[in-house]
N, C-alpha and C. Protein backbone atom coordinates (compact mmCIF):
# COMPACT_ATOMS: atom_id res chain seq x y z
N UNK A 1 0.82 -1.18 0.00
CA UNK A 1 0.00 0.00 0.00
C UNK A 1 0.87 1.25 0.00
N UNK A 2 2.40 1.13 0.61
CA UNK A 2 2.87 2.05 0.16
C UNK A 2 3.43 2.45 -0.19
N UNK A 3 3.98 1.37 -1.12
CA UNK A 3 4.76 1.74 -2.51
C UNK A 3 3.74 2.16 -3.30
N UNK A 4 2.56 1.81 -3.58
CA UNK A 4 1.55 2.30 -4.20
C UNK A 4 1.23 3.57 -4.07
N UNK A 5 0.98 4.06 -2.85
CA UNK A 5 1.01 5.59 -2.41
C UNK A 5 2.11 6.50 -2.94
N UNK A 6 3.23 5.78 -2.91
CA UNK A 6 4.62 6.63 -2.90
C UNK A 6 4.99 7.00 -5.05
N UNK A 7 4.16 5.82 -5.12
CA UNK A 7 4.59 5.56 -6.67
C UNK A 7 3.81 6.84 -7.34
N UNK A 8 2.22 6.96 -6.77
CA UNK A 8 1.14 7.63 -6.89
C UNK A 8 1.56 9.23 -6.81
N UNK A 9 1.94 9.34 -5.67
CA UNK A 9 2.50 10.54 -5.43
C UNK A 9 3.59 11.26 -6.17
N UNK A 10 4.66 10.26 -6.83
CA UNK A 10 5.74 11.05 -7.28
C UNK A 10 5.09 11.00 -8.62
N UNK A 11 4.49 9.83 -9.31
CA UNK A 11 3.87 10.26 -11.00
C UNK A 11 3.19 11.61 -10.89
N UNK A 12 2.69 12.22 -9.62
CA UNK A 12 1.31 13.23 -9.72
C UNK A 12 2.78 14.48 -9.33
N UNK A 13 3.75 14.71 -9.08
CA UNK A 13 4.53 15.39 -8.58
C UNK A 13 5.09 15.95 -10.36
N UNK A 14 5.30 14.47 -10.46
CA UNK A 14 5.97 15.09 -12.14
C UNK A 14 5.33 15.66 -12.93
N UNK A 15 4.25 14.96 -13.15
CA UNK A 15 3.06 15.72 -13.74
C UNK A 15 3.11 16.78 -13.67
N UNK A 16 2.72 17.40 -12.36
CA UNK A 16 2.02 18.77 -12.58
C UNK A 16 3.45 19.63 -12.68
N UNK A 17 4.62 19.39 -12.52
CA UNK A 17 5.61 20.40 -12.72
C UNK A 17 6.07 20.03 -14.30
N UNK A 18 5.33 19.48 -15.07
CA UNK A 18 5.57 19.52 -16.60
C UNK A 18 4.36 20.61 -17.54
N UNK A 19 4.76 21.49 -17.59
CA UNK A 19 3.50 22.47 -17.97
C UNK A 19 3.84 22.09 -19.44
N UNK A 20 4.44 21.47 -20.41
CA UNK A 20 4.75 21.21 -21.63
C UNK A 20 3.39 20.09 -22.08
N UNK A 21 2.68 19.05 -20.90
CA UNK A 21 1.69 18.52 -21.13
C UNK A 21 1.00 19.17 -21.66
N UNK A 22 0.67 20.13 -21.30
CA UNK A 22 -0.90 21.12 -22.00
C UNK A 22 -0.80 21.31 -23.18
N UNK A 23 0.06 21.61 -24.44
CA UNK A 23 0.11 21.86 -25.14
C UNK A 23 0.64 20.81 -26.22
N UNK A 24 0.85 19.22 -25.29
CA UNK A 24 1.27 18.57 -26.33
C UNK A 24 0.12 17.63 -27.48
N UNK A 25 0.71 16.71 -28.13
CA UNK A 25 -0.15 15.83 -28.79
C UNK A 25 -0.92 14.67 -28.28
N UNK A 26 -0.35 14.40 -26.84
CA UNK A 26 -0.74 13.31 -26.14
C UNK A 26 -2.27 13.72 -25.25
N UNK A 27 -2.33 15.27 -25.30
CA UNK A 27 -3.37 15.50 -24.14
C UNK A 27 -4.47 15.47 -25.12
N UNK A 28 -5.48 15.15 -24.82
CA UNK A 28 -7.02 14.45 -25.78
C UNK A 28 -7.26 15.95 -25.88
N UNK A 29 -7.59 16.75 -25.17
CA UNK A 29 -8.37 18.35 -25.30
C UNK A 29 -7.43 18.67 -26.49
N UNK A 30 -6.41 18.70 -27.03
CA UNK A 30 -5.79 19.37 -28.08
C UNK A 30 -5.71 18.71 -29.38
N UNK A 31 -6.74 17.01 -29.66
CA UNK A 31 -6.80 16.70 -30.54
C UNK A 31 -7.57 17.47 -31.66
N UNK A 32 -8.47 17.93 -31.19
CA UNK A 32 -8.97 18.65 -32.69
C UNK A 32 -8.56 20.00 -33.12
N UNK A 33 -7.59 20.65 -32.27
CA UNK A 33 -7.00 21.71 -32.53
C UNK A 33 -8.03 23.03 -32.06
N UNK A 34 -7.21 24.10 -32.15
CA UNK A 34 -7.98 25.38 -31.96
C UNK A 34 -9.50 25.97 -32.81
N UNK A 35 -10.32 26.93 -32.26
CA UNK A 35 -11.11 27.20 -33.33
C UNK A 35 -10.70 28.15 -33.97
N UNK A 36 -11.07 28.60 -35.10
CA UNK A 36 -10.73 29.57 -35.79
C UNK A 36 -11.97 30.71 -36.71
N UNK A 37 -11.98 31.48 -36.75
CA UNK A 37 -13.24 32.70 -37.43
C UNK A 37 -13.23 32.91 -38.90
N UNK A 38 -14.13 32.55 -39.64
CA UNK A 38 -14.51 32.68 -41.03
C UNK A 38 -15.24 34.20 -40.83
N UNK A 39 -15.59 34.63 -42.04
CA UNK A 39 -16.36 35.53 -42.36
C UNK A 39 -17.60 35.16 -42.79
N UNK A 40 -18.60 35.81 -42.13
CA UNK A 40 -20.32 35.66 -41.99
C UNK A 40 -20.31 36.34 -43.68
N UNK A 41 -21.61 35.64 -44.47
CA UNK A 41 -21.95 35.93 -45.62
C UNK A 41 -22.34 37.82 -45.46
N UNK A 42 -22.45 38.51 -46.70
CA UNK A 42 -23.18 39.43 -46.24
C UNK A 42 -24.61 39.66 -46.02
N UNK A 43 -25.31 40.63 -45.47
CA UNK A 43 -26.45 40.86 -45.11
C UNK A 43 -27.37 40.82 -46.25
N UNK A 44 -27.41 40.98 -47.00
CA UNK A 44 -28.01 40.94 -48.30
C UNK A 44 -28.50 39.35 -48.59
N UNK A 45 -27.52 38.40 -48.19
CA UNK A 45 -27.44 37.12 -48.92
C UNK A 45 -28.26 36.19 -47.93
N UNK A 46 -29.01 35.80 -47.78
CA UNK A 46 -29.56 33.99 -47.19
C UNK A 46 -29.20 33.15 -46.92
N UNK A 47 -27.72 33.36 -46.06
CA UNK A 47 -27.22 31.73 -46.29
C UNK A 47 -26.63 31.54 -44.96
N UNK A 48 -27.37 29.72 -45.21
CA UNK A 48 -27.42 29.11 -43.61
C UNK A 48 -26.08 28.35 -44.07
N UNK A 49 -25.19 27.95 -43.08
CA UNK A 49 -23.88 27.42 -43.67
C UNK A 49 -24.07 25.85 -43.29
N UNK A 50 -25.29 25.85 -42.40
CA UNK A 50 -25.53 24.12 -41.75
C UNK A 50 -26.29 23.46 -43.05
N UNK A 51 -27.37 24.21 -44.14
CA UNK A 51 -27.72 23.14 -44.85
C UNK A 51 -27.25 23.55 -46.13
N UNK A 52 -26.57 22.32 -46.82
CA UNK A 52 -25.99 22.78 -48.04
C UNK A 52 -26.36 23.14 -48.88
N UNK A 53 -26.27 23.72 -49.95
CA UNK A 53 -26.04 24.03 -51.45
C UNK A 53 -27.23 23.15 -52.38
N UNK A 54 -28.20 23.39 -52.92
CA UNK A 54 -28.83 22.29 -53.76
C UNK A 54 -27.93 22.67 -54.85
N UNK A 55 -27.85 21.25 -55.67
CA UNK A 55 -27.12 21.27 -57.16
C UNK A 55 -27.97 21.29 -57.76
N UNK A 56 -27.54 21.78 -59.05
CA UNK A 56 -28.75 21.66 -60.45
C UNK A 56 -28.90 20.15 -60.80
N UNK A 57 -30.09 20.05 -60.90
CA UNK A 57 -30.68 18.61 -61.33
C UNK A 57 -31.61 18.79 -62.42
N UNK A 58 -31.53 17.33 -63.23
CA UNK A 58 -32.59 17.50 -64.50
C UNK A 58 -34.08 17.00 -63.55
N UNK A 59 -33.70 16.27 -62.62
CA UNK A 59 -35.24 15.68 -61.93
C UNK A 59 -35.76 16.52 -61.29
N UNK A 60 -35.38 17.79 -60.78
CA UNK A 60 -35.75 18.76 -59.94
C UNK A 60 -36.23 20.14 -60.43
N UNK A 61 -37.02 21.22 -59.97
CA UNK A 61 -37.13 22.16 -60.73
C UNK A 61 -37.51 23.08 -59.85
N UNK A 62 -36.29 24.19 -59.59
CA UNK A 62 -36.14 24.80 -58.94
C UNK A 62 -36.78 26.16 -58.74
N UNK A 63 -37.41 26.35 -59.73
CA UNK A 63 -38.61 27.57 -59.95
C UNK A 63 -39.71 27.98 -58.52
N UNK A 64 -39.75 28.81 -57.92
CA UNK A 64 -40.67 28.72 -56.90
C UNK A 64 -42.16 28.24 -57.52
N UNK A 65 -43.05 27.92 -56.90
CA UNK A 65 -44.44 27.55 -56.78
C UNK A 65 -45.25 28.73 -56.82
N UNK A 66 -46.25 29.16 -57.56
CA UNK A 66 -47.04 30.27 -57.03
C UNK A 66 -48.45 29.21 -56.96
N UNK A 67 -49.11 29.93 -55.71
CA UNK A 67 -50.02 29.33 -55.96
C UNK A 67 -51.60 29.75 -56.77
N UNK A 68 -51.71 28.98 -57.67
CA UNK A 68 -53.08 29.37 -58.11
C UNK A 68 -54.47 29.31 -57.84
N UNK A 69 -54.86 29.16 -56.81
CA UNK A 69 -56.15 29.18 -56.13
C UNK A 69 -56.93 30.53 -56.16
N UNK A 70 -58.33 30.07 -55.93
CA UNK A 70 -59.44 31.21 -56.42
C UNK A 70 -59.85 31.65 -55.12
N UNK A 71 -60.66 32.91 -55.15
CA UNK A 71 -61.43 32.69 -53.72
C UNK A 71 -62.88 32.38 -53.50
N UNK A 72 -62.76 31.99 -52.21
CA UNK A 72 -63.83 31.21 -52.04
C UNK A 72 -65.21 32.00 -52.01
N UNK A 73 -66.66 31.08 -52.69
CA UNK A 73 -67.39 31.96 -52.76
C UNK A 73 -67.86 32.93 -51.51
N UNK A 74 -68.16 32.30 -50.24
CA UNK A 74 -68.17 33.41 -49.16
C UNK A 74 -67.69 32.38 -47.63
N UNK A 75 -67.14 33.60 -47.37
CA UNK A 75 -66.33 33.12 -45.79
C UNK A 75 -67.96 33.40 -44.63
N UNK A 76 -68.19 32.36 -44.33
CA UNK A 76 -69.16 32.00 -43.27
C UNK A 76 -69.00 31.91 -42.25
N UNK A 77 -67.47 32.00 -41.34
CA UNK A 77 -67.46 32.08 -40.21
C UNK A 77 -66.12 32.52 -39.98
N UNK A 78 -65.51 33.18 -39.22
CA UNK A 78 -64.33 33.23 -38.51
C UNK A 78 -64.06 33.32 -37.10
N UNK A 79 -62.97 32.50 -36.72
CA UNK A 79 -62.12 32.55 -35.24
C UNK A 79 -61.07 33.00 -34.91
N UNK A 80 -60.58 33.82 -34.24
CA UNK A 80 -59.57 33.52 -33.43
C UNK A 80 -58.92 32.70 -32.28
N UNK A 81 -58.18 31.73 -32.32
CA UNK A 81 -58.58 31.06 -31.23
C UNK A 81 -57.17 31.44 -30.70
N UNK A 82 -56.72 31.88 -29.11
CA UNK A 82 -55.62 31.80 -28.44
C UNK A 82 -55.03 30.96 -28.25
N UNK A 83 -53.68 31.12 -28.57
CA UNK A 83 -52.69 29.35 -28.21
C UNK A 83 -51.69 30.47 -27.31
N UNK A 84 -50.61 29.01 -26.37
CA UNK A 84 -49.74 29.78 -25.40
C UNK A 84 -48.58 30.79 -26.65
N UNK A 85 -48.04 31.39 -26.58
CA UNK A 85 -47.44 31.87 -27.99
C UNK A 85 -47.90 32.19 -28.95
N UNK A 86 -48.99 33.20 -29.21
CA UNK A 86 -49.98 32.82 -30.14
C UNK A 86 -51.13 32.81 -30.56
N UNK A 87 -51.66 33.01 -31.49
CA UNK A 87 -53.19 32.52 -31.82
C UNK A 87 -53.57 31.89 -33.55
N UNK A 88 -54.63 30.86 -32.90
CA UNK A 88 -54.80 30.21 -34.75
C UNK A 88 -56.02 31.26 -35.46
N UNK A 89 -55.83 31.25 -36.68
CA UNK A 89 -56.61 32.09 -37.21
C UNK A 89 -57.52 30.54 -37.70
N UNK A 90 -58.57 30.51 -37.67
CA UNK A 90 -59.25 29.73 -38.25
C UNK A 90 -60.60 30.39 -39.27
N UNK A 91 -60.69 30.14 -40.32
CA UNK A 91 -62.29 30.34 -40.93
C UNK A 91 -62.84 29.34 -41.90
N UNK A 92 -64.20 29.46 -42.11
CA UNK A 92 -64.90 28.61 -42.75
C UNK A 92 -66.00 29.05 -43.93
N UNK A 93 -65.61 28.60 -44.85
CA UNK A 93 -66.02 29.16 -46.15
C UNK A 93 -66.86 28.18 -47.14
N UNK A 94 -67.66 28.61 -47.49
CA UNK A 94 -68.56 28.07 -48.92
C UNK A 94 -68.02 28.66 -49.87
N UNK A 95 -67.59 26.81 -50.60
CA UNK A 95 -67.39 27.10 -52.25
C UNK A 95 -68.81 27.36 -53.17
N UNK A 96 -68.66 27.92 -54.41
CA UNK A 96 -69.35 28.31 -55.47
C UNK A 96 -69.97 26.84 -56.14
N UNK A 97 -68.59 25.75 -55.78
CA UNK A 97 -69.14 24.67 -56.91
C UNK A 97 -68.73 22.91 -55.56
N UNK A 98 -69.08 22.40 -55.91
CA UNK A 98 -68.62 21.60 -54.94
C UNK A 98 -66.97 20.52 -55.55
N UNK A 99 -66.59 20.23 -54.58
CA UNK A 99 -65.09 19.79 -55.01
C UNK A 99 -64.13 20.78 -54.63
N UNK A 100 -63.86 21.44 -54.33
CA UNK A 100 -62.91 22.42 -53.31
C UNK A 100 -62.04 21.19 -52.42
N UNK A 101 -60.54 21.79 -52.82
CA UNK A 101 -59.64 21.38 -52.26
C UNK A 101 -58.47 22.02 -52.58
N UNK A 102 -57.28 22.20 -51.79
CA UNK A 102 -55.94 22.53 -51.03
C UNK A 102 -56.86 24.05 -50.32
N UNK A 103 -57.21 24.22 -49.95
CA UNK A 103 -57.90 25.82 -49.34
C UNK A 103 -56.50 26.56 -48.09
N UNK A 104 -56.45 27.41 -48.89
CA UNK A 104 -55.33 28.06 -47.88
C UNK A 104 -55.87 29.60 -47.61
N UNK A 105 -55.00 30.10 -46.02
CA UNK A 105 -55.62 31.67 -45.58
C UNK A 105 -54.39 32.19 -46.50
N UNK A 106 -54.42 33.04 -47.47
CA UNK A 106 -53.48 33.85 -47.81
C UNK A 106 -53.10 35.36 -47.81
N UNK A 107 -52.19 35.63 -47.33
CA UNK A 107 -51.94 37.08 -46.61
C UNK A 107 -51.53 38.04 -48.00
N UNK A 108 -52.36 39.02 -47.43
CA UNK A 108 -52.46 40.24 -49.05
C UNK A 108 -51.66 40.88 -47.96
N UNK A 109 -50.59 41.67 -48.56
CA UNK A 109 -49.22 42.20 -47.94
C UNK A 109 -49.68 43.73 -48.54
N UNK A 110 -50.51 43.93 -49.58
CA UNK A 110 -50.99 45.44 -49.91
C UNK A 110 -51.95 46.02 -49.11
N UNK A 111 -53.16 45.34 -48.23
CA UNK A 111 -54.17 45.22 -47.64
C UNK A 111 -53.63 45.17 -46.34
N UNK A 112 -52.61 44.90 -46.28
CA UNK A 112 -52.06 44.53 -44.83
C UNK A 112 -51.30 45.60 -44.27
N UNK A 113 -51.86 46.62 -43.30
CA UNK A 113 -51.35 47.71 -42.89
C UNK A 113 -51.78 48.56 -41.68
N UNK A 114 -51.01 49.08 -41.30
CA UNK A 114 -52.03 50.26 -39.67
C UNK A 114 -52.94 49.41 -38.72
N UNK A 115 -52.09 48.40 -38.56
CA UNK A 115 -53.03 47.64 -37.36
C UNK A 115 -54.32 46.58 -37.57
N UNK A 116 -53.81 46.31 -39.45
CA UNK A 116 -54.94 45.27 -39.94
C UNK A 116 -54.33 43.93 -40.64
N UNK A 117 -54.29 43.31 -40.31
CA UNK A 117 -54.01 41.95 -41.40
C UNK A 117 -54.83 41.20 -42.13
N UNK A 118 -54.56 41.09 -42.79
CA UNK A 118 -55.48 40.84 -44.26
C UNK A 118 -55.00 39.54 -44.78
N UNK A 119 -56.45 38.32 -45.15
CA UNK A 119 -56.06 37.14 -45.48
C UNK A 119 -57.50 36.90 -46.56
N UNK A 120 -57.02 36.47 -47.90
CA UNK A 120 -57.60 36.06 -49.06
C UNK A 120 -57.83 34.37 -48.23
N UNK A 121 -59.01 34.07 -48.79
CA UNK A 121 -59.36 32.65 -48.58
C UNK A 121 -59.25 31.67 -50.29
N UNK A 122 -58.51 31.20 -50.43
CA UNK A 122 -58.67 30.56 -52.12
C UNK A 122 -58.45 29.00 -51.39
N UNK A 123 -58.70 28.57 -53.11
CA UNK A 123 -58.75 26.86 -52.82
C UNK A 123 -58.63 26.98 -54.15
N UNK A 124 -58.33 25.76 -54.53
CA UNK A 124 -58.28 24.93 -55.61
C UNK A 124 -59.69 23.97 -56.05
N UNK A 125 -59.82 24.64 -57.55
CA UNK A 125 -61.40 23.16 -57.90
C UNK A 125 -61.33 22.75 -58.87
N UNK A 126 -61.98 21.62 -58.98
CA UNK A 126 -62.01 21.00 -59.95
C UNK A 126 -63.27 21.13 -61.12
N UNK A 127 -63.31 20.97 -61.93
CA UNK A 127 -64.42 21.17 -62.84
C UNK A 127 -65.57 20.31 -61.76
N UNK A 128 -67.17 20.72 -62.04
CA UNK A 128 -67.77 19.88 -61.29
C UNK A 128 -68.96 20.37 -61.12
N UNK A 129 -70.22 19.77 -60.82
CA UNK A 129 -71.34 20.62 -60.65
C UNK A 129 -71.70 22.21 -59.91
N UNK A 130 -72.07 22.74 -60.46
CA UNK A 130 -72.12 23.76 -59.34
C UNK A 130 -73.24 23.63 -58.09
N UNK A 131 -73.96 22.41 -57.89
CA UNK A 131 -75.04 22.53 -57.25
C UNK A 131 -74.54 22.02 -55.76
N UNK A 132 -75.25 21.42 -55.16
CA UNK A 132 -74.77 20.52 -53.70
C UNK A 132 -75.27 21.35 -52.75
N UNK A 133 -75.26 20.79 -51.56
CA UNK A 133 -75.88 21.18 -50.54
C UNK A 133 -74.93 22.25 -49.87
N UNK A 134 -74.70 23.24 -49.24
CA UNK A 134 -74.19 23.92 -48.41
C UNK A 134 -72.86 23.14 -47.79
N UNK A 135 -73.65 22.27 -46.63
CA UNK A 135 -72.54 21.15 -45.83
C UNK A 135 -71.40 21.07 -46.98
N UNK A 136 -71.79 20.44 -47.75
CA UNK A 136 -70.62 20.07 -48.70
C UNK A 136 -69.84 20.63 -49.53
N UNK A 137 -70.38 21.79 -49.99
CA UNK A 137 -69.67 22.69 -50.53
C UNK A 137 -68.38 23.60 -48.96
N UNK A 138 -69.05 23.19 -47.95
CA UNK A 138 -68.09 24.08 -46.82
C UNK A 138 -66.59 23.08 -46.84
N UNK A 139 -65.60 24.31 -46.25
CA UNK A 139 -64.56 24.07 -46.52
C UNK A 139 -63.47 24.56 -45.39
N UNK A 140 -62.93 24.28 -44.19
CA UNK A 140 -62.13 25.20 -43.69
C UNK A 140 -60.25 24.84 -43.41
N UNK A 141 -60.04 26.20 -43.17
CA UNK A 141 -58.60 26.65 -43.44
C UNK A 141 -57.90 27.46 -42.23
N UNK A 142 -57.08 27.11 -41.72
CA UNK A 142 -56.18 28.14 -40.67
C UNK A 142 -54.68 28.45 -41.06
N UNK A 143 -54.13 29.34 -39.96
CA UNK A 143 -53.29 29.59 -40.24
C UNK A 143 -52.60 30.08 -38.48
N UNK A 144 -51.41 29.44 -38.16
CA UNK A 144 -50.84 29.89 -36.99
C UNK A 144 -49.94 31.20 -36.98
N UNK A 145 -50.28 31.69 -36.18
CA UNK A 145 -49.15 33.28 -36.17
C UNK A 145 -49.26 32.91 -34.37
N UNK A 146 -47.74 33.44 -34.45
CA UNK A 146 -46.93 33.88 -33.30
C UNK A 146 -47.30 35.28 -32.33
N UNK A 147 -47.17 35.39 -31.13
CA UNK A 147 -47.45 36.55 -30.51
C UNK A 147 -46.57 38.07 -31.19
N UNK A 148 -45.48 37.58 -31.97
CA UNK A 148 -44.48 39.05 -32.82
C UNK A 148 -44.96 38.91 -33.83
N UNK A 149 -45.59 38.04 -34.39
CA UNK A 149 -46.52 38.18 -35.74
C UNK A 149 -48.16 39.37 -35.45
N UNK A 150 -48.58 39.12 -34.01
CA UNK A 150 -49.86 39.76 -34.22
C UNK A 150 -49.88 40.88 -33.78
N UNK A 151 -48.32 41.33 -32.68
CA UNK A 151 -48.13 43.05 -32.49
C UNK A 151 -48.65 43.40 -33.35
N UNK A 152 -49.01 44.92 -32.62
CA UNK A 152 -49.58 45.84 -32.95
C UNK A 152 -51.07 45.28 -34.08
N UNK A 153 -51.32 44.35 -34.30
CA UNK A 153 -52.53 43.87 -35.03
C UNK A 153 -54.15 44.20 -33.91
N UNK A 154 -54.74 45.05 -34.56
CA UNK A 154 -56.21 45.14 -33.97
C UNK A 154 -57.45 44.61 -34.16
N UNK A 155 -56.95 44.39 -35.87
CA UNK A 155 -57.92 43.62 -36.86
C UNK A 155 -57.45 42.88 -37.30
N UNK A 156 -58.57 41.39 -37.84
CA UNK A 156 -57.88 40.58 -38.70
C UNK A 156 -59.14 40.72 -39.48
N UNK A 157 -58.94 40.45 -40.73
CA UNK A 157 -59.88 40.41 -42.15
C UNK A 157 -59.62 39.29 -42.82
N UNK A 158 -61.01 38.67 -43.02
CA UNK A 158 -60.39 37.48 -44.20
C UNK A 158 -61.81 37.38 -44.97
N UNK A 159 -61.44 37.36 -46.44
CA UNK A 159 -62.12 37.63 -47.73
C UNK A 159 -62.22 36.45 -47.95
N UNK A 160 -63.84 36.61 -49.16
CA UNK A 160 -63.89 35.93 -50.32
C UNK A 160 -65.01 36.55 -50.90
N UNK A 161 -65.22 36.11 -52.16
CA UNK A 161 -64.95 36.52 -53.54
C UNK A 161 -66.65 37.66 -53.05
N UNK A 162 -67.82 37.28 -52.22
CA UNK A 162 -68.84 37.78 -52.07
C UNK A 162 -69.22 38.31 -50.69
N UNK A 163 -67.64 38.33 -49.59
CA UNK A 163 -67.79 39.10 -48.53
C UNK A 163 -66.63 38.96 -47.80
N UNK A 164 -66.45 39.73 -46.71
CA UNK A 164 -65.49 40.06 -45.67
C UNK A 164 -65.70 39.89 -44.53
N UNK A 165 -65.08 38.74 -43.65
CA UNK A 165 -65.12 38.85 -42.11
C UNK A 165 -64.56 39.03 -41.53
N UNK A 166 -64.55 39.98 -40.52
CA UNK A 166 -63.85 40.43 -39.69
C UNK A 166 -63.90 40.49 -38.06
N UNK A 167 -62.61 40.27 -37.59
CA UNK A 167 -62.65 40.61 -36.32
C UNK A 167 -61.97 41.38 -35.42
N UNK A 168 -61.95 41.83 -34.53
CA UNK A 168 -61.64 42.79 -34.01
C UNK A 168 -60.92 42.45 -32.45
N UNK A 169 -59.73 43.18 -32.06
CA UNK A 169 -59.05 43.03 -30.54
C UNK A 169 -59.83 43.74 -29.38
């Protein structure tokens, strides 16, 4: 036990009066080397450096999407509903023809101003009778916004093609 002690003691003696350890190749903390500072893209540019680069592909097509949807014949109901962080915009709309589908709230950014936000109701249809019952022609659509999304918002508005509903803070 105490040669063990004695052995213990003088390895830990040498040790610490070798300050050349810290900086050598043997100590694990200095395997990956120092960090070092690149230059951030400029402000102008979009770029996340964690997800890469898409390449040009013939299978791919890199064109944004616009979407082409109509609006709906009339918005029949709207909500606000409060979430923690938050609130969902929800509304509910009658199509013109029945078959309505992708229905999205879409934000008019010209309409959208001085304490009002403004959301087009469209969907997508298909050729198809125009008749059907109400029930079936209904259709609904939300949209989540954040508590820094609805600053300063007093109103929300959401259209279609034969009226406007609105609500108020």
């Amino acid at each position: 036990m105490n040669r063990s002690l004695g052995a213990f003691l003088a390895v830990a003696l040498v040790l610490s009066g070798c300050a050349a350890v810290r900086d050598s190749r043997y100590n694990p903390f200095n395997w990956f080397g120092r960090s070092s500072s690149q230059p951030v893209a400029a402000a102008g540019e979009d770029v996340n450096p964690l997800i890469p680069r898409r390449r040009a592909s013939i299978f791919r097509d890199d064109r944004p999407v616009v979407y082409q949807g109509r609006l709906i014949g009339e918005v029949s109901e709207l909500l606000v509903e409060r979430r923690p962080g938050g609130a969902v915009i929800r509304a509910t709309g009658v199509a013109d023809r029945m078959g309505p589908w992708d229905v999205r709230l879409v934000k008019v950014d010209e309409e959208s101003a001085d304490g009002v936000l403004t959301f087009d109701m469209r969907n997508l249809r298909q050729p198809g009778p125009a008749g059907g019952s109400e029930w079936a022609r209904s259709v609904t659509a939300a949209v989540a916004l954040s508590d820094n999304d609805l600053a300063g918002i007093r109103t929300i508005r959401v259209k279609g093609a034969r009226n406007v509903r609105t609500v108020r803070r």
